[in-house]
PDB file of N, CA and C in Angstrom:
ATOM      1  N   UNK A   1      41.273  74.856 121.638  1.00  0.00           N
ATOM      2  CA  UNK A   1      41.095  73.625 122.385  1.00  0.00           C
ATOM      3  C   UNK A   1      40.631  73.981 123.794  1.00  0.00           C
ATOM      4  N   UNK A   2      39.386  73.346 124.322  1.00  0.00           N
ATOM      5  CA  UNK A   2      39.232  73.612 125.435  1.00  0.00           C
ATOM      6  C   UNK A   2      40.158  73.197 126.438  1.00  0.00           C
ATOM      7  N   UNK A   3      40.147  73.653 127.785  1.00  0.00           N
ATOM      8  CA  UNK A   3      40.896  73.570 129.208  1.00  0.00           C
ATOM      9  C   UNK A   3      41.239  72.375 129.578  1.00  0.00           C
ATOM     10  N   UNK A   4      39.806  71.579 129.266  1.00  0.00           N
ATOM     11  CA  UNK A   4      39.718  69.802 130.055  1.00  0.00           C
ATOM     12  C   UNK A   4      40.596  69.152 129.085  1.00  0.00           C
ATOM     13  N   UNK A   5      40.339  69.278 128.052  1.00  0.00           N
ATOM     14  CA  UNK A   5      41.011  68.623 126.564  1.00  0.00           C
ATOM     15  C   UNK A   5      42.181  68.468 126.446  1.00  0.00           C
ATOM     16  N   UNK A   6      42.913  70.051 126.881  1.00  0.00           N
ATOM     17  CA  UNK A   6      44.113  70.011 126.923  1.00  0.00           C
ATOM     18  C   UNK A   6      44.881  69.361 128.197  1.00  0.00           C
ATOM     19  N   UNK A   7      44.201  69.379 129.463  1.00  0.00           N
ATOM     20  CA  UNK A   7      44.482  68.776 130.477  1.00  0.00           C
ATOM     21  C   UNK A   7      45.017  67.613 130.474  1.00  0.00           C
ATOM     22  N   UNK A   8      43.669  67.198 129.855  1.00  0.00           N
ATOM     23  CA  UNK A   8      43.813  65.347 129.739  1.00  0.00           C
ATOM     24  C   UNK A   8      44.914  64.858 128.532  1.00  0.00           C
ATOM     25  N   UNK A   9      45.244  65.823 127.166  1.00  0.00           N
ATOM     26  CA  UNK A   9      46.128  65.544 126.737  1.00  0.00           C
ATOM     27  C   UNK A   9      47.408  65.662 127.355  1.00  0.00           C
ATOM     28  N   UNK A  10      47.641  66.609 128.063  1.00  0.00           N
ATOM     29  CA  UNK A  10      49.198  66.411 128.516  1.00  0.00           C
ATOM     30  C   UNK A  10      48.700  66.277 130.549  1.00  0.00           C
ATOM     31  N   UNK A  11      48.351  65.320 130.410  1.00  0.00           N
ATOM     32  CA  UNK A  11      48.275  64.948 131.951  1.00  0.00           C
ATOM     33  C   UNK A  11      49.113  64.560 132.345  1.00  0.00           C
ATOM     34  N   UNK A  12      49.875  63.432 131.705  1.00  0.00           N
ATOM     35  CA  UNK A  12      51.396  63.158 132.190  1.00  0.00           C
ATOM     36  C   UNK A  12      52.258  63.695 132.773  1.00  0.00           C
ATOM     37  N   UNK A  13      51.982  65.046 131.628  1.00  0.00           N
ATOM     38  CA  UNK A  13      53.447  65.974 131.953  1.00  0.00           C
ATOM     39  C   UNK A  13      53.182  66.864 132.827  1.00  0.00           C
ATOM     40  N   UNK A  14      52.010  67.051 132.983  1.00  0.00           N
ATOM     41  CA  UNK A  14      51.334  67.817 134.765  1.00  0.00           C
ATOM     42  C   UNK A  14      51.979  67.268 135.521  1.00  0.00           C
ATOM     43  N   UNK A  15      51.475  65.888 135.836  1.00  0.00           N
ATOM     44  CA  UNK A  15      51.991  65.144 136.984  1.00  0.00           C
ATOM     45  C   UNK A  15      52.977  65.118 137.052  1.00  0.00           C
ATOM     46  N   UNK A  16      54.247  64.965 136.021  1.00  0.00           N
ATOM     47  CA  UNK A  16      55.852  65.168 136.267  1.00  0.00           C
ATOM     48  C   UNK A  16      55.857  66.433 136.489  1.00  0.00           C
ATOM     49  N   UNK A  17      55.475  67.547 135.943  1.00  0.00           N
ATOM     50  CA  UNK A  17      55.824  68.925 136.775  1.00  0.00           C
ATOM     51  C   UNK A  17      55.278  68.868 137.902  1.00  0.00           C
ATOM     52  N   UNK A  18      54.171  68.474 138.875  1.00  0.00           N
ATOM     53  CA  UNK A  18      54.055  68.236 139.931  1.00  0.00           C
ATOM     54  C   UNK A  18      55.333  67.582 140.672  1.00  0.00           C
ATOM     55  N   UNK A  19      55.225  66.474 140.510  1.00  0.00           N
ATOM     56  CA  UNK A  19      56.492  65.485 140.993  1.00  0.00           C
ATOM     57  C   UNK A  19      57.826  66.746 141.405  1.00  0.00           C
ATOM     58  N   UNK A  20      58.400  67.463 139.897  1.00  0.00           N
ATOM     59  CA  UNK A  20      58.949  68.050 139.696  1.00  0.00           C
ATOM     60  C   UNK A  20      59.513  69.039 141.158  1.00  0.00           C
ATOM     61  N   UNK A  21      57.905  69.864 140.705  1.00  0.00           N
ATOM     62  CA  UNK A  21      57.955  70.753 141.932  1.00  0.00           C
ATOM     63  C   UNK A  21      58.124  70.551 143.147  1.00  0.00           C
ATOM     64  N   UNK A  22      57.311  69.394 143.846  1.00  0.00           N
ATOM     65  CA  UNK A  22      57.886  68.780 144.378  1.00  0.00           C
ATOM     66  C   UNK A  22      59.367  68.432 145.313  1.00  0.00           C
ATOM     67  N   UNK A  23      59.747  67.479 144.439  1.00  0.00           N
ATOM     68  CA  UNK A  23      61.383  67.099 144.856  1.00  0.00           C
ATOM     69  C   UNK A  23      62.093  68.527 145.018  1.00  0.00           C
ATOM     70  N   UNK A  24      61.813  69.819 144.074  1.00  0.00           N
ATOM     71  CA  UNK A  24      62.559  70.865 143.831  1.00  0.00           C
ATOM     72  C   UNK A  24      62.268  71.276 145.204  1.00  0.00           C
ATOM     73  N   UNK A  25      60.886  71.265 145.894  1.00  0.00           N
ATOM     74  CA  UNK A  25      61.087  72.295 147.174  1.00  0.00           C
ATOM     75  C   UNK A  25      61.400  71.608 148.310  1.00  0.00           C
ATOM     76  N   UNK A  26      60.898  69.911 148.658  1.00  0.00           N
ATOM     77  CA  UNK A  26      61.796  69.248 149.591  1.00  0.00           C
ATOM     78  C   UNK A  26      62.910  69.189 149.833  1.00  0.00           C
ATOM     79  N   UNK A  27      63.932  69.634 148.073  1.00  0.00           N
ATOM     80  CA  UNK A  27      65.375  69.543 147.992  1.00  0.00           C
ATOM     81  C   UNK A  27      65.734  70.763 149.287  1.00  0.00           C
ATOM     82  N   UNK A  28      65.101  72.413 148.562  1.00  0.00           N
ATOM     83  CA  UNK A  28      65.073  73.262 149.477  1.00  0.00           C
ATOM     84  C   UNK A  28      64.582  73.242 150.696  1.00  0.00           C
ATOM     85  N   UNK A  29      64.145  72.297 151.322  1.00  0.00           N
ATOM     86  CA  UNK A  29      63.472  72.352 152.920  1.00  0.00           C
ATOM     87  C   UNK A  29      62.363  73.365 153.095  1.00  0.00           C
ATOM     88  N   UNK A  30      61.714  73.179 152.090  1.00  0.00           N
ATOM     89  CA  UNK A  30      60.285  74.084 152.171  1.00  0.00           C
ATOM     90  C   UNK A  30      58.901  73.718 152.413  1.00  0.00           C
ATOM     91  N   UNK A  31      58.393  74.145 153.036  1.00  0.00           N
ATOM     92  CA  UNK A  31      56.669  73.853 152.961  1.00  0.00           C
ATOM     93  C   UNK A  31      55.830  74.345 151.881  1.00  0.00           C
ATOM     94  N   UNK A  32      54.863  73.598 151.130  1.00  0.00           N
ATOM     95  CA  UNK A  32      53.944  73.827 150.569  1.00  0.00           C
ATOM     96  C   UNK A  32      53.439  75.630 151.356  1.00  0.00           C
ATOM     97  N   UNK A  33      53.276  74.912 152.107  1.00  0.00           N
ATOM     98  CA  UNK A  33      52.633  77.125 152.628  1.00  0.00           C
ATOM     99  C   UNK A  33      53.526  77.929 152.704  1.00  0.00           C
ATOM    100  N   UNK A  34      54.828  77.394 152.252  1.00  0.00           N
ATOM    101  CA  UNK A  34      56.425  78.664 152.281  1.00  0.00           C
ATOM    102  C   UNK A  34      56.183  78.874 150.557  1.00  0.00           C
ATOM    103  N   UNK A  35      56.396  78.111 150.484  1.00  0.00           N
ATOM    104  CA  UNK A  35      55.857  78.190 148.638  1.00  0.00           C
ATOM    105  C   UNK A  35      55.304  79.257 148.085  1.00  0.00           C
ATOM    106  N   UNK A  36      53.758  78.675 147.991  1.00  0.00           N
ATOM    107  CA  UNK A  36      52.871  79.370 148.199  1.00  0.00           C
ATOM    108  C   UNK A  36      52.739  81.127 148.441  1.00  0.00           C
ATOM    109  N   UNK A  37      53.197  81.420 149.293  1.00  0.00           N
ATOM    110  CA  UNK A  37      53.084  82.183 150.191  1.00  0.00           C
ATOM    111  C   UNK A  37      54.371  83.175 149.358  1.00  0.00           C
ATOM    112  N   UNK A  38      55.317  83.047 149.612  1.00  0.00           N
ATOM    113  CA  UNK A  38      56.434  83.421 148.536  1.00  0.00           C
ATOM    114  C   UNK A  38      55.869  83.462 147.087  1.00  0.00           C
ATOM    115  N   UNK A  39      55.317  82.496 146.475  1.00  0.00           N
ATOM    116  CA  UNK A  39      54.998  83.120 145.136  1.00  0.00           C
ATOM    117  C   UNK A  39      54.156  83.966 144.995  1.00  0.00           C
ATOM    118  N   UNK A  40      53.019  84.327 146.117  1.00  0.00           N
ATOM    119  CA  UNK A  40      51.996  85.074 145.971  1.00  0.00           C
ATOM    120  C   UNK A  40      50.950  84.211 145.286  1.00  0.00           C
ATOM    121  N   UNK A  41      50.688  82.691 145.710  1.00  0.00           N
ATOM    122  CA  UNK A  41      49.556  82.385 144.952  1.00  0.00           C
ATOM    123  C   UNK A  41      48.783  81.456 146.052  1.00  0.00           C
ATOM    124  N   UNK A  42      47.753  80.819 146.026  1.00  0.00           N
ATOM    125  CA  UNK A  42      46.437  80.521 147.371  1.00  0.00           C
ATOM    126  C   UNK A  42      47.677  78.733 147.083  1.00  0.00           C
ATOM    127  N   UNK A  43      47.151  78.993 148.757  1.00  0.00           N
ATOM    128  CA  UNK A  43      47.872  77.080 149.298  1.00  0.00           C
ATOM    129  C   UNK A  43      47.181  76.101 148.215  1.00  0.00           C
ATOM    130  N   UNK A  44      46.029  76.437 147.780  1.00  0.00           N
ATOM    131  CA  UNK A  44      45.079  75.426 147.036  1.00  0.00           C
ATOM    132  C   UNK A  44      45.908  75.192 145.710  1.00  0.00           C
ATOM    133  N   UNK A  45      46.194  76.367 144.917  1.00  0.00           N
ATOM    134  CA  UNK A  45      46.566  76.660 143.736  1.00  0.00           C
ATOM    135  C   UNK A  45      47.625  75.648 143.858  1.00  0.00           C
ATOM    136  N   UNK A  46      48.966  76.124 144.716  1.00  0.00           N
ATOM    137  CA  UNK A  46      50.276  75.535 144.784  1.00  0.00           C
ATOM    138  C   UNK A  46      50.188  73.933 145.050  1.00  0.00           C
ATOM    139  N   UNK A  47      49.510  73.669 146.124  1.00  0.00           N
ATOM    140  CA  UNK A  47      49.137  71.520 146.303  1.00  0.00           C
ATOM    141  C   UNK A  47      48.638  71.270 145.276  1.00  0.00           C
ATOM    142  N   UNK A  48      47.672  71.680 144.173  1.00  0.00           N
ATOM    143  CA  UNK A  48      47.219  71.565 143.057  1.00  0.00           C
ATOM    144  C   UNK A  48      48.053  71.108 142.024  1.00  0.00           C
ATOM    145  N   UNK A  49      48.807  71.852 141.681  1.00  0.00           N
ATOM    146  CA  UNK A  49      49.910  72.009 140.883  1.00  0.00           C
ATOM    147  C   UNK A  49      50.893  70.839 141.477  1.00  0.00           C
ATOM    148  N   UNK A  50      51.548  70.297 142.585  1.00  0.00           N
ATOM    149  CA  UNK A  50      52.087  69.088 142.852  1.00  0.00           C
ATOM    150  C   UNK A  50      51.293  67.942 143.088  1.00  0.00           C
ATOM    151  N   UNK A  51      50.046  67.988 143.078  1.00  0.00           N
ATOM    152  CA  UNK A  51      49.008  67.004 142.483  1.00  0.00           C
ATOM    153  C   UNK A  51      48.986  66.874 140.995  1.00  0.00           C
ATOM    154  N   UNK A  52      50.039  67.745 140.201  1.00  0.00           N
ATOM    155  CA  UNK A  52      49.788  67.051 139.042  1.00  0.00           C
ATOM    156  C   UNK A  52      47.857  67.462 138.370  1.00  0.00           C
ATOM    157  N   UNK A  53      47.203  68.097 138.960  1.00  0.00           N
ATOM    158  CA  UNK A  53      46.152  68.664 138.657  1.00  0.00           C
ATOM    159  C   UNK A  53      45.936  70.087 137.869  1.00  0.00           C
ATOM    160  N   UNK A  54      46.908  70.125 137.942  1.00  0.00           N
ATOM    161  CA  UNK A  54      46.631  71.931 137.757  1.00  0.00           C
ATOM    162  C   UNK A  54      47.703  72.170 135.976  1.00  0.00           C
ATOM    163  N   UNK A  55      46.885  73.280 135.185  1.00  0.00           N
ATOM    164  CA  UNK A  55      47.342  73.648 134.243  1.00  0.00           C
ATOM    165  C   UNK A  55      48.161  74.825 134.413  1.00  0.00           C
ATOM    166  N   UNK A  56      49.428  75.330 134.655  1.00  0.00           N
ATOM    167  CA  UNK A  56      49.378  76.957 135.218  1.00  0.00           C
ATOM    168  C   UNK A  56      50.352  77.438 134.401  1.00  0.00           C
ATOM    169  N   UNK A  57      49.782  78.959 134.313  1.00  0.00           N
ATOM    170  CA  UNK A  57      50.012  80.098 133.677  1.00  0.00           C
ATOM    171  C   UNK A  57      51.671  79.639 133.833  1.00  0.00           C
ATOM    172  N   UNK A  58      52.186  80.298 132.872  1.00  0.00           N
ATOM    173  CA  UNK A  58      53.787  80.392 132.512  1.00  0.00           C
ATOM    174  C   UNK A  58      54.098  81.439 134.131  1.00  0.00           C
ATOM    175  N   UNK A  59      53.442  82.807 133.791  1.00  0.00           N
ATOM    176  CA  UNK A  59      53.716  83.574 135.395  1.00  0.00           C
ATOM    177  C   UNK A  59      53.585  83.249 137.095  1.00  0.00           C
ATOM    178  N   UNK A  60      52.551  82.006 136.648  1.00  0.00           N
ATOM    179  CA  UNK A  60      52.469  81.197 138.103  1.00  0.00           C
ATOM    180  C   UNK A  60      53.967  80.383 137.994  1.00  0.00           C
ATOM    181  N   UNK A  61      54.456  79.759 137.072  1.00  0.00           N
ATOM    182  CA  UNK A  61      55.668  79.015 137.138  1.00  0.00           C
ATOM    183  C   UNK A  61      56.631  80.225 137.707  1.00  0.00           C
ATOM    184  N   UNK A  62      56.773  81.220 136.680  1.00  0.00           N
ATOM    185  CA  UNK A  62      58.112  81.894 137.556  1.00  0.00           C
ATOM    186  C   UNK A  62      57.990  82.191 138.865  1.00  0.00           C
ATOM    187  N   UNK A  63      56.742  82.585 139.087  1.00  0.00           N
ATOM    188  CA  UNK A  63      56.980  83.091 140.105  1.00  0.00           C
ATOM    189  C   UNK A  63      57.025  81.546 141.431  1.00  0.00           C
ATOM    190  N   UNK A  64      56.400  80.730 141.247  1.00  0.00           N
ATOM    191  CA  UNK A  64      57.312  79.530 142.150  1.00  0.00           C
ATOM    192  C   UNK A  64      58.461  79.351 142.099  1.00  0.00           C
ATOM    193  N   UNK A  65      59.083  79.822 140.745  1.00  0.00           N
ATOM    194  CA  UNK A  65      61.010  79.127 140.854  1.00  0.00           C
ATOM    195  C   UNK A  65      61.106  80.202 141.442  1.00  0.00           C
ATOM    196  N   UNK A  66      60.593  81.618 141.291  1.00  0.00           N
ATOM    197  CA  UNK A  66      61.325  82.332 142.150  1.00  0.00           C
ATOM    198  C   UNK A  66      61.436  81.858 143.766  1.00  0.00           C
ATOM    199  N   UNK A  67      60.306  81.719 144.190  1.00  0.00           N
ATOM    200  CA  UNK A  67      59.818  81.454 145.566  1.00  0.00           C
ATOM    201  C   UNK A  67      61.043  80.523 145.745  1.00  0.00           C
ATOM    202  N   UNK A  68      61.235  79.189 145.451  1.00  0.00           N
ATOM    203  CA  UNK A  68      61.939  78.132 145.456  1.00  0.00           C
ATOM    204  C   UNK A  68      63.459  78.603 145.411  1.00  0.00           C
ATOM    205  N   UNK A  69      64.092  79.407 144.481  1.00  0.00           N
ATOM    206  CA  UNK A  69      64.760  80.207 144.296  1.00  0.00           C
ATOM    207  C   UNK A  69      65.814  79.249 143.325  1.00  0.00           C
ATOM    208  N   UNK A  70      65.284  78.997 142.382  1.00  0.00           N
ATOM    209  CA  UNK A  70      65.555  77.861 141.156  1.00  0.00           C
ATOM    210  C   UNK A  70      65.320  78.778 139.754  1.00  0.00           C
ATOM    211  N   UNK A  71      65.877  77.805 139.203  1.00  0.00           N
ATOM    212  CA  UNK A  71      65.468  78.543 137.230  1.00  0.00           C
ATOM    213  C   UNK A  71      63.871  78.322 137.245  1.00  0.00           C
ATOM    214  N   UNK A  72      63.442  78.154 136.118  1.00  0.00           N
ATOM    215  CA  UNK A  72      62.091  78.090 135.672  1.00  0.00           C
ATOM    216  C   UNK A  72      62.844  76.701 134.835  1.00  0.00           C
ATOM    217  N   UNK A  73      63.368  76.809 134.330  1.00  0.00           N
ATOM    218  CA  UNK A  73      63.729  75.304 133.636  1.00  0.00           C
ATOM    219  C   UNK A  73      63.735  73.968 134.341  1.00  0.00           C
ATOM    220  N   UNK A  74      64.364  74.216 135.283  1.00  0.00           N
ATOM    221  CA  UNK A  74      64.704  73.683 136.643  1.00  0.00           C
ATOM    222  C   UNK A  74      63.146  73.143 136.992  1.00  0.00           C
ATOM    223  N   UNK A  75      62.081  73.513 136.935  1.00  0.00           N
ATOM    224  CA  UNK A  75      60.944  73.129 137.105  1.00  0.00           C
ATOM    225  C   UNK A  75      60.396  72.733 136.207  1.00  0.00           C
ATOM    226  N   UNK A  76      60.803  72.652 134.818  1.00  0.00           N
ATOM    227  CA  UNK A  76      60.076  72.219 133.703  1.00  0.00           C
ATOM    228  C   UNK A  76      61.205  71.074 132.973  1.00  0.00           C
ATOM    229  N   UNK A  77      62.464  70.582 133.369  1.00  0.00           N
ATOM    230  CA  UNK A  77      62.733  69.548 132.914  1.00  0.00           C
ATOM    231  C   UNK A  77      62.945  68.456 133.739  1.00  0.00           C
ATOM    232  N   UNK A  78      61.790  68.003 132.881  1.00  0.00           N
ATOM    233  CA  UNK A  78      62.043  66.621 133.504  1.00  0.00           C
ATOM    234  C   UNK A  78      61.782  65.185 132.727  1.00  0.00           C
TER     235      UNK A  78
END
């Protein structure tokens, strides 16, 4: 299945892991560029991803809960 295809099929659940991520790092008192920056991935990538835009690698997730300093579940239930 292509990239866009799959996008648009689970777009929803982007945008709630956005949301997700989100609430998770305001909870922590963090900036998008503390984020970021801590996971080792570009400011673009990370606002992306709480835009609900972005498809990302399972290793981009851990390594934000790490940053965040949360589970990985913790970012994926919602």
């Amino acid at each position: 299945m292509k990239t866009h295809l799959v996008k648009a099929r689970y777009s929803k659940k982007l945008k709630a892991l956005g949301a997700n991520a989100k609430r998770l790092r305001l909870e922590k008192g963090l900036t998008q560029e503390q984020v970021s920056f801590r996971a080792n991935i570009s400011f673009s990538t990370y606002s992306t991803l709480e835009a609900g835009r972005l498809n990302p690698t399972i290793a981009t997730l851990f390594a934000i809960a790490d940053a965040m300093k949360v589970n990985i579940k913790d970012l994926i239930d919602f």
